[in-house]
C-alpha atoms as a PDB file:
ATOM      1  CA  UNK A   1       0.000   0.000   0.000  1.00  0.00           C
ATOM      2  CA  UNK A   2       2.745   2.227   0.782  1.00  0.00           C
ATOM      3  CA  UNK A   3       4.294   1.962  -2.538  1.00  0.00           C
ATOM      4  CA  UNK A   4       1.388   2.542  -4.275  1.00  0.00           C
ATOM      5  CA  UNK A   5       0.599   5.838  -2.494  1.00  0.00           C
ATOM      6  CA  UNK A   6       4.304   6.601  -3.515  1.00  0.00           C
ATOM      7  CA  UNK A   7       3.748   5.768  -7.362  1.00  0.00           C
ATOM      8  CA  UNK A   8       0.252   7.426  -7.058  1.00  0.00           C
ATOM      9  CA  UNK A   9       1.477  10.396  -5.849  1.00  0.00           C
ATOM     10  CA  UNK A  10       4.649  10.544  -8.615  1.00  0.00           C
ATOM     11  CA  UNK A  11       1.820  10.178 -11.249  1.00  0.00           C
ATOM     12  CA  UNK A  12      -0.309  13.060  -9.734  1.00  0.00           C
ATOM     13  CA  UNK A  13       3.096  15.386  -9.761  1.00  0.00           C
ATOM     14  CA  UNK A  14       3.062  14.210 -13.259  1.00  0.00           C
ATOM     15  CA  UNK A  15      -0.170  15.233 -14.265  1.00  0.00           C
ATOM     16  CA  UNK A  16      -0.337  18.739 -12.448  1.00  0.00           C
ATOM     17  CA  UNK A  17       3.012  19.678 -14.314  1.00  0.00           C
ATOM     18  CA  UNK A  18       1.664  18.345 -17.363  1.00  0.00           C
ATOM     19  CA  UNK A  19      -1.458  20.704 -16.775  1.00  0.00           C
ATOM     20  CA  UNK A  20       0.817  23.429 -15.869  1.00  0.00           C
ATOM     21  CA  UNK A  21       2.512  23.369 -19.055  1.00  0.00           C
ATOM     22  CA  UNK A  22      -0.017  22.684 -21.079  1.00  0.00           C
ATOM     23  CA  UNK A  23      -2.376  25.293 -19.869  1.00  0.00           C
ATOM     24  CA  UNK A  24      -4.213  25.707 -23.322  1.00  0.00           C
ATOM     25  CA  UNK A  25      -6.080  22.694 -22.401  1.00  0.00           C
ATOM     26  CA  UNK A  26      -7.285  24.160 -18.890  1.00  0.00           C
ATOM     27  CA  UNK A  27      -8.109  27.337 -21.232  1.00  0.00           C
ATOM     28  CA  UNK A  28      -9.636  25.165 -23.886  1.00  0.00           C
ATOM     29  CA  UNK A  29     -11.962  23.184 -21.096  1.00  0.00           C
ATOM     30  CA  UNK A  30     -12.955  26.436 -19.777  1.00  0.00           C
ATOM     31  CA  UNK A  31     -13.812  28.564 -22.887  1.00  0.00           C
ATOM     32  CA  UNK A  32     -16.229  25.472 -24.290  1.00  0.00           C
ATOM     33  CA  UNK A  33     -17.542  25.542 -20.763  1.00  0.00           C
ATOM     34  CA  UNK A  34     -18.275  29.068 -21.096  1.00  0.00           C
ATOM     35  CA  UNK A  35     -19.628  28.580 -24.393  1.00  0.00           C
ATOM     36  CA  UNK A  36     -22.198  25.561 -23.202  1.00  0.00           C
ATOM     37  CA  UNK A  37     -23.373  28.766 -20.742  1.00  0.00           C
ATOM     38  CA  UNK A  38     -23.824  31.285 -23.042  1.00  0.00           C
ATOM     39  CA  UNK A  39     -25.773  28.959 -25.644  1.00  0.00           C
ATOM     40  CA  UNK A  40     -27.765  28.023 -22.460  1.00  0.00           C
ATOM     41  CA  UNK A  41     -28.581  31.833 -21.466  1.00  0.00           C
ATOM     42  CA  UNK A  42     -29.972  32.290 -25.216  1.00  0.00           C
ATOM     43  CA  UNK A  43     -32.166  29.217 -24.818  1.00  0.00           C
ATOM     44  CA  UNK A  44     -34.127  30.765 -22.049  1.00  0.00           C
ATOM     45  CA  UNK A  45     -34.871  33.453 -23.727  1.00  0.00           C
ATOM     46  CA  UNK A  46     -36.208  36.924 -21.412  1.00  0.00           C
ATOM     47  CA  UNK A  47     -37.381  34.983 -18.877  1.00  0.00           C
ATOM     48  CA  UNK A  48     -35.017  35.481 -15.847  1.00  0.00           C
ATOM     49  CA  UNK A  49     -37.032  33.486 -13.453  1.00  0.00           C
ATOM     50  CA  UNK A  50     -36.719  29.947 -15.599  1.00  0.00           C
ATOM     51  CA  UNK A  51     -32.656  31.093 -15.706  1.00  0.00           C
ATOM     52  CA  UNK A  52     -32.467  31.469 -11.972  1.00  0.00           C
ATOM     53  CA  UNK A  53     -34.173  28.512 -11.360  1.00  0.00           C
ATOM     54  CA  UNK A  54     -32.419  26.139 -14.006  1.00  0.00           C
ATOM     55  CA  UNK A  55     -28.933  27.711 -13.728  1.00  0.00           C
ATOM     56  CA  UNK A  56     -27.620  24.802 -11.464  1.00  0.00           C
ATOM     57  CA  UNK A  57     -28.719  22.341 -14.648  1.00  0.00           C
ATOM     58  CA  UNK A  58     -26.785  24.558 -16.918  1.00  0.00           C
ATOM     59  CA  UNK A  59     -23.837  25.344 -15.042  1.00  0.00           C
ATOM     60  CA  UNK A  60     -23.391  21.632 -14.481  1.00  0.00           C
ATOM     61  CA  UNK A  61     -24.435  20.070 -18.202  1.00  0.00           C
ATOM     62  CA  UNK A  62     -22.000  22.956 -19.497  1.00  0.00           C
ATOM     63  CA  UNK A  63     -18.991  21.391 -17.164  1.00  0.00           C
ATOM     64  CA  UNK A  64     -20.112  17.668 -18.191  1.00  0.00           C
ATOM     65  CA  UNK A  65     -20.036  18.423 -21.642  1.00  0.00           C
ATOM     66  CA  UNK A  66     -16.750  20.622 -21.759  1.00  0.00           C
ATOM     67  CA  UNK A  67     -15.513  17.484 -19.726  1.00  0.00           C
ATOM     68  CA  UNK A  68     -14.877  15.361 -22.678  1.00  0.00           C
ATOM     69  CA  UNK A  69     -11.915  17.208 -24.032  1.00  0.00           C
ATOM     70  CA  UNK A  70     -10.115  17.337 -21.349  1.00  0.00           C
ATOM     71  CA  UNK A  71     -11.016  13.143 -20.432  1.00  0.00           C
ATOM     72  CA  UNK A  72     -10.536  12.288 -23.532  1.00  0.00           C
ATOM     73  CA  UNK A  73      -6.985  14.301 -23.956  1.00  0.00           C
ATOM     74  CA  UNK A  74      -5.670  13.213 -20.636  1.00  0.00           C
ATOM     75  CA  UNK A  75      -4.860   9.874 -22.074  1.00  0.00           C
ATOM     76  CA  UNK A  76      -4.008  10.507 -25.700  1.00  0.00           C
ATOM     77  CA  UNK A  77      -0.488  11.670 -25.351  1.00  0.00           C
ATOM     78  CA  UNK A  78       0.464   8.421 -23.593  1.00  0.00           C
ATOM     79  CA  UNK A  79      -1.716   5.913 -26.211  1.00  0.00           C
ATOM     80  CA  UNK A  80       0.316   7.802 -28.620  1.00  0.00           C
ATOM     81  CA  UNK A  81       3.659   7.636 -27.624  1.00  0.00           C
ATOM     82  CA  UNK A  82       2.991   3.864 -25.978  1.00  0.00           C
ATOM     83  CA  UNK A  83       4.069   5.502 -22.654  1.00  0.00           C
ATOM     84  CA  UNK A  84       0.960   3.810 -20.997  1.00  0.00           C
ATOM     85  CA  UNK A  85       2.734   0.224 -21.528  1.00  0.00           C
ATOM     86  CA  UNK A  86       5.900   2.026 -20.171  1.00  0.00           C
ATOM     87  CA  UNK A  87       4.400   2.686 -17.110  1.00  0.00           C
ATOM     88  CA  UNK A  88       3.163  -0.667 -16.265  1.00  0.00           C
ATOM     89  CA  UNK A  89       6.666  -2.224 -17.239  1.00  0.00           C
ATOM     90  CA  UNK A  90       8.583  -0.170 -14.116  1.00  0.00           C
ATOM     91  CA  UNK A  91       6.611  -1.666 -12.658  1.00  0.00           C
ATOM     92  CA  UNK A  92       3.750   1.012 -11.493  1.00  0.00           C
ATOM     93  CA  UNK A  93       0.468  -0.355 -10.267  1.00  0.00           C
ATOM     94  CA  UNK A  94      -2.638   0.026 -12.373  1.00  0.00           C
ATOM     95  CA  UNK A  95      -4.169   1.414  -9.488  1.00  0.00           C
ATOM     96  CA  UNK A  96      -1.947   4.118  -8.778  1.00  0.00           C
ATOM     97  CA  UNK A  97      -2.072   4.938 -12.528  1.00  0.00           C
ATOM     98  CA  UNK A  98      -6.011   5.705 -12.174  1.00  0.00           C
ATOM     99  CA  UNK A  99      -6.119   7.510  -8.777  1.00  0.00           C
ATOM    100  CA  UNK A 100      -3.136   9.974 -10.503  1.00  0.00           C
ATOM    101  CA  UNK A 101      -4.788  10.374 -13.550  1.00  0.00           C
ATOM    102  CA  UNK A 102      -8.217  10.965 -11.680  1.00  0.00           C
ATOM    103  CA  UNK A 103      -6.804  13.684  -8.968  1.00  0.00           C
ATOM    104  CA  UNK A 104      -5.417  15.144 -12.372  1.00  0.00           C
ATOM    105  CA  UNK A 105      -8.555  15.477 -13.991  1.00  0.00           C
ATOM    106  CA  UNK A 106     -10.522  16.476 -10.835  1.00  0.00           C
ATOM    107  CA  UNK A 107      -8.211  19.294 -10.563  1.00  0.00           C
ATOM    108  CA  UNK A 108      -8.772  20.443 -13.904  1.00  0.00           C
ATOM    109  CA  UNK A 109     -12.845  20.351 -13.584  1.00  0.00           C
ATOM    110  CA  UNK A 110     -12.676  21.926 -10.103  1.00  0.00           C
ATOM    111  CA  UNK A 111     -10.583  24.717 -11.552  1.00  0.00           C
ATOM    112  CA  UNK A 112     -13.528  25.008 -14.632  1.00  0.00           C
ATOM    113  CA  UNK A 113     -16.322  24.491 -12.450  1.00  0.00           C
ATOM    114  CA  UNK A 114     -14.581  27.346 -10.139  1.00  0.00           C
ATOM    115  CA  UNK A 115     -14.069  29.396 -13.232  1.00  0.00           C
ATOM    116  CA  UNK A 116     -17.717  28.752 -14.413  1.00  0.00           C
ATOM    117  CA  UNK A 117     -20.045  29.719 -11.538  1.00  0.00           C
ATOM    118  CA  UNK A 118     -19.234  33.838 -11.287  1.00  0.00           C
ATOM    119  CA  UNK A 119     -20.563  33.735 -15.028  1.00  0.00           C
ATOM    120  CA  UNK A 120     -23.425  31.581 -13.925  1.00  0.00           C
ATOM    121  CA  UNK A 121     -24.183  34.002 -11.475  1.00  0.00           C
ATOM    122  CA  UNK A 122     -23.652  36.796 -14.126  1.00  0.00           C
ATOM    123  CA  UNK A 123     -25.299  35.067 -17.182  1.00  0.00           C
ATOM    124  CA  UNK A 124     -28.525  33.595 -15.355  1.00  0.00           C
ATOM    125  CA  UNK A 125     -28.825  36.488 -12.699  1.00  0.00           C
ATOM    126  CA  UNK A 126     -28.678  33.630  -9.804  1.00  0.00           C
ATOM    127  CA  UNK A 127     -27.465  35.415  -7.228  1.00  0.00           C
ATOM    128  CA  UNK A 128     -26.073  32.558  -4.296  1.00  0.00           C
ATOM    129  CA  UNK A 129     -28.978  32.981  -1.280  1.00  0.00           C
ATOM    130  CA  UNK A 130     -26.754  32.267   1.117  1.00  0.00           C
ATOM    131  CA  UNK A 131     -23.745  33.119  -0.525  1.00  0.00           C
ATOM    132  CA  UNK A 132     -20.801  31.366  -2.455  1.00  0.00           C
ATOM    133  CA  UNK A 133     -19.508  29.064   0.411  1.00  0.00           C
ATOM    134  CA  UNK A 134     -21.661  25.944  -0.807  1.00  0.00           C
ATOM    135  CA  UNK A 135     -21.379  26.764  -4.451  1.00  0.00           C
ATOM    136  CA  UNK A 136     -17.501  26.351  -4.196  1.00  0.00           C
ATOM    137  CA  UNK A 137     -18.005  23.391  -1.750  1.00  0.00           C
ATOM    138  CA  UNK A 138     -20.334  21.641  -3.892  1.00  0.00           C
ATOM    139  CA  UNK A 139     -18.128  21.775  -7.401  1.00  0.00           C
ATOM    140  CA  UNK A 140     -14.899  19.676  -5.752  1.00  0.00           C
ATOM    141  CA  UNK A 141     -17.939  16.891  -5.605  1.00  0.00           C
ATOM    142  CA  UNK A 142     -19.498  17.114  -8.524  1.00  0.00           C
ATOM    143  CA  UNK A 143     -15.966  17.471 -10.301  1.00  0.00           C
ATOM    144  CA  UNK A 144     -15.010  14.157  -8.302  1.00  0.00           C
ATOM    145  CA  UNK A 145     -18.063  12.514  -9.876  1.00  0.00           C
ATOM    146  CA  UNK A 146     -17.060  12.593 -13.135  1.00  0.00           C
ATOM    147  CA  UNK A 147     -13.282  12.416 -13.040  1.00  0.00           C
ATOM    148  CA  UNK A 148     -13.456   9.199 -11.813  1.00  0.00           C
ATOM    149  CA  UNK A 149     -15.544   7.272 -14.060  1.00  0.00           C
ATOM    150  CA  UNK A 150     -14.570   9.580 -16.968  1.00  0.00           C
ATOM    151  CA  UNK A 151     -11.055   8.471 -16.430  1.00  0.00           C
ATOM    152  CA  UNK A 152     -11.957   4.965 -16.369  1.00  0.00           C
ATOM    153  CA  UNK A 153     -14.015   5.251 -19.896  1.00  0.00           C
ATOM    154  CA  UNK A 154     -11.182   7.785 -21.404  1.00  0.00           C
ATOM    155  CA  UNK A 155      -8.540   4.998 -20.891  1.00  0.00           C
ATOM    156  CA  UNK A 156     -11.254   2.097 -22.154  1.00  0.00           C
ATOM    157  CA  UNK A 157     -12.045   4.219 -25.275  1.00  0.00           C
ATOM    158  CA  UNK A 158      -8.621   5.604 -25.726  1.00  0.00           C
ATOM    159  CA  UNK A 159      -7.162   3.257 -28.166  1.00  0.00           C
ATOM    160  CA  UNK A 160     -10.662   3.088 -30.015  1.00  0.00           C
ATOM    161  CA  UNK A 161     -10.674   5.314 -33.308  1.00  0.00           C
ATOM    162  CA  UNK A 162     -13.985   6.935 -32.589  1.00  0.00           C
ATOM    163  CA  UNK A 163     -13.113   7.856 -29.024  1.00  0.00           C
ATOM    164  CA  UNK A 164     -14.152  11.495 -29.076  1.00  0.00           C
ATOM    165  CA  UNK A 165     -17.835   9.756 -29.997  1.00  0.00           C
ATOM    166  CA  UNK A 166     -17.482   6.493 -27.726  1.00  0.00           C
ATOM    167  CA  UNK A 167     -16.064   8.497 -24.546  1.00  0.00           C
ATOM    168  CA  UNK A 168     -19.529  10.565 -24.254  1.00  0.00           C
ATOM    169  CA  UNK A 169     -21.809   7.655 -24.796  1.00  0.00           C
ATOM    170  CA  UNK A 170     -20.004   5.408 -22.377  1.00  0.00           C
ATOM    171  CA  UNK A 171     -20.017   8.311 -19.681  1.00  0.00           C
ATOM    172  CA  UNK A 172     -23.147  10.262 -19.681  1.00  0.00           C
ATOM    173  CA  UNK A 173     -25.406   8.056 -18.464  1.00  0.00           C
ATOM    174  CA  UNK A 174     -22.941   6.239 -15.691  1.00  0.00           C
ATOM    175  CA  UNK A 175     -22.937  10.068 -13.888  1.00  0.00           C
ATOM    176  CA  UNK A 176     -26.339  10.843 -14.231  1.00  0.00           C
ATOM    177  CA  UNK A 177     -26.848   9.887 -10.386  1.00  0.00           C
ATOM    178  CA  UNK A 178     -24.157  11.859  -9.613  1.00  0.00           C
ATOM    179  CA  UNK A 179     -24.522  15.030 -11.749  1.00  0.00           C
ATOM    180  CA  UNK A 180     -28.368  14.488 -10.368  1.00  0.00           C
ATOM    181  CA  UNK A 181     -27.241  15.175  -6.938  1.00  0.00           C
ATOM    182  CA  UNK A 182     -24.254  17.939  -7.860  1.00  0.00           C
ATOM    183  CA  UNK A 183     -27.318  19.608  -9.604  1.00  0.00           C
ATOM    184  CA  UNK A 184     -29.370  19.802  -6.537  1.00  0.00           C
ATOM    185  CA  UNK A 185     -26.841  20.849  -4.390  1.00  0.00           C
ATOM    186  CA  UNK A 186     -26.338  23.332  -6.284  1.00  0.00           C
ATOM    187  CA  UNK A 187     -30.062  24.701  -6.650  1.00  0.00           C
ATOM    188  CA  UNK A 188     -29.996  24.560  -3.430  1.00  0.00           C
ATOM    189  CA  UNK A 189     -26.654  27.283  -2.943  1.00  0.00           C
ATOM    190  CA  UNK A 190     -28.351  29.185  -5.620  1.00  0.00           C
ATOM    191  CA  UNK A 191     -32.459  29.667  -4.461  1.00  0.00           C
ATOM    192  CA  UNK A 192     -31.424  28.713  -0.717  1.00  0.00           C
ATOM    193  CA  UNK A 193     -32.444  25.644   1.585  1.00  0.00           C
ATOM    194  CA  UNK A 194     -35.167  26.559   3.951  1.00  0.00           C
ATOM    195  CA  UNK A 195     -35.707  22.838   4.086  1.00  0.00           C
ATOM    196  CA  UNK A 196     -32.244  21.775   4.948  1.00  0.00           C
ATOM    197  CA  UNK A 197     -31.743  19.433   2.231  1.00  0.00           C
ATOM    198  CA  UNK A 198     -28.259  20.419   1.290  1.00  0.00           C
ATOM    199  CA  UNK A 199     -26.255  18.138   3.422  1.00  0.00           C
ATOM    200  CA  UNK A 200     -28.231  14.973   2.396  1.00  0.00           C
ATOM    201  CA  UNK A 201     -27.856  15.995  -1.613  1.00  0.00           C
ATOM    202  CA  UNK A 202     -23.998  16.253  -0.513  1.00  0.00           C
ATOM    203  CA  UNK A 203     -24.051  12.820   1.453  1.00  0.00           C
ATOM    204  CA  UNK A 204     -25.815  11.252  -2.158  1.00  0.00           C
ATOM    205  CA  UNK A 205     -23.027  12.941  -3.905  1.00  0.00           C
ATOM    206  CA  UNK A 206     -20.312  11.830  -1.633  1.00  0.00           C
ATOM    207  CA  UNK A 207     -21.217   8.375  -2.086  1.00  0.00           C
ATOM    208  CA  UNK A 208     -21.390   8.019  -5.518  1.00  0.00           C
ATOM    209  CA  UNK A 209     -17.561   9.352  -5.565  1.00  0.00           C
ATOM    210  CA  UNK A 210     -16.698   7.306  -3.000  1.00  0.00           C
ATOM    211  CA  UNK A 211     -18.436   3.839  -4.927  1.00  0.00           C
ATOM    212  CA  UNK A 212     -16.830   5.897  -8.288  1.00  0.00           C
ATOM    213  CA  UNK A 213     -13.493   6.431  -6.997  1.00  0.00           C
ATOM    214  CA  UNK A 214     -13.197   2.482  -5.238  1.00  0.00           C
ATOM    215  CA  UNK A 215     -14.124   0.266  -8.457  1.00  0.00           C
ATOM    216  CA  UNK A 216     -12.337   2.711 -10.539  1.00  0.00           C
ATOM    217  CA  UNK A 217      -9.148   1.473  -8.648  1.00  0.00           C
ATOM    218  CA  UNK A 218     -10.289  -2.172  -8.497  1.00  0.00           C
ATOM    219  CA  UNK A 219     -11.191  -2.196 -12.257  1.00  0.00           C
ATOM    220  CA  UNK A 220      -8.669  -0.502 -13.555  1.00  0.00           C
ATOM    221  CA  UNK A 221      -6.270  -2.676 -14.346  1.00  0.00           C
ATOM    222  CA  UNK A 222      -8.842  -4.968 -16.568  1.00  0.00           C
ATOM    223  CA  UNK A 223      -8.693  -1.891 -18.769  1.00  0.00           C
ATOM    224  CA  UNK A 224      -4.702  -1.207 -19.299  1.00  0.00           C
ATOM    225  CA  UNK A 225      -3.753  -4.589 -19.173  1.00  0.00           C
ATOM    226  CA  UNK A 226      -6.195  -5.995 -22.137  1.00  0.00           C
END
C-alpha cells in the first residue's frame, strides 16, 4: 500500500506539471464551458425566473459536456507515444495509474467548475442565497463525480478510433446519479435551503464518488492490461 501511495502520488506530480505546461487545455476546457453557458442563457430566452431557477442544470451540463476534451486528452499523449505500456513495465500499479490520472482530472474540472459559476451568477442572474460558500463546496464533488468514471471510460475508449464519440456515450449516463445530486446541491446554494436538504444531496453525492473512486481502482487494471 505504501508503494502505491508513492507511485500514485509521482503520477499526480506528473499530471499537475503536465497541466501546468499545457495550460491551453485548462483554457480550452474552460472557454467550451463558457460557451455551453452562453448557448444556455440564449435558450431561455427573457425569462429570468426559468434562468435562476435552471442555472444549477446549466452550469453543471455545461462542465459535463466541456468534460470530454479534457477526459478524452488526458490519455491521448500516452496511447500515442505507448508511454501507458511504459508505465506498467517499471513496474507502477494500475491502481496508482487511475487515482493519478483521476486527482489530475478532478483538478482540472474543479478549476472550470470554479471558473464557471461567477458567469453563472452573471449570465442567469442567480445570485447565491446564502452566498458562495456551498457553491464552491459543492463543485470539488461534482468534479469528483465525473473524473473518476470519466477516467476509467477515457482509458477504455482511448485506443478506439472513434473515441471522441465512444467516450460521451459510455459516460453520460454512468454520472447521471451523480450530476443528479451535484445539480441539486447546487439549486440549493443558488435559491437557498429553507428545508435543509443540502447536506443529504452532498451525502448522495459523496457516495457516488466514494463507490466511483473504489471500483475505478479495483477495475482498472482490466482496462490497461487488455
Amino acid at each position: 500500500m505504501k508503494e502505491i501511495l508513492r507511485q500514485c502520488t509521482l503520477v499526480v506530480r506528473k499530471e499537475l506539471l503536465h497541466l501546468w505546461r499545457g495550460r491551453a487545455r485548462l483554457v480550452a476546457t474552460a472557454a467550451f464551458a463558457f460557451a455551453n453557458l452562453v448557448v444556455f442563457s440564449f435558450a431561455g430566452g427573457l425569462h429570468s425566473e426559468a434562468l435562476r431557477t435552471n442555472a444549477a442544470g446549466f452550469l453543471w451540463v455545461g462542465i459535463l459536456l466541456a468534460s470530454t476534451l479534457a477526459l478524452g486528452e488526458s490519455f491521448r499523449v500516452e496511447v500515442q507515444n505507448n508511454a501507458l505500456e511504459a508505465m506498467l513495465l517499471l513496474p507502477v500499479h494500475p491502481a496508482a495509474i487511475f487515482y493519478g490520472k483521476a486527482i489530475g482530472n478532478l483538478v482540472l474540472l474543479t478549476l472550470v467548475g470554479m471558473v464557471m459559476i461567477p458567469f453563472s451568477v452573471v449570465l442567469f442572474d442567480a445570485t447565491p442565497a446564502g452566498g458562495l460558500g456551498r457553491l464552491f463546496l459543492t463543485i470539488p464533488f461534482g468534479a469528483a463525480a465525473i473524473s473518476a468514471p470519466g477516467t476509467m471510460h477515457a482509458a477504455l475508449s482511448s485506443r478506439a478510433r472513434s473515441r471522441d464519440v465512444l467516450l460521451p456515450l459510455l459516460l453520460f449516463p454512468l454520472v447521471v446519479p451523480g450530476l443528479v445530486a451535484a445539480v441539486q446541491a447546487t439549486q440549493l446554494g443558488f435559491v437557498g435551503d429553507a428545508m435543509g436538504d443540502y447536506g443529504d444531496w452532498l451525502t448522495v453525492l459523496a457516495g457516488f464518488c466514494v463507490v466511483q473512486w473504489g471500483l475505478g481502482g479495483l477495475l482498472f487494471s482490466f482496462v490497461v492490461e487488455e
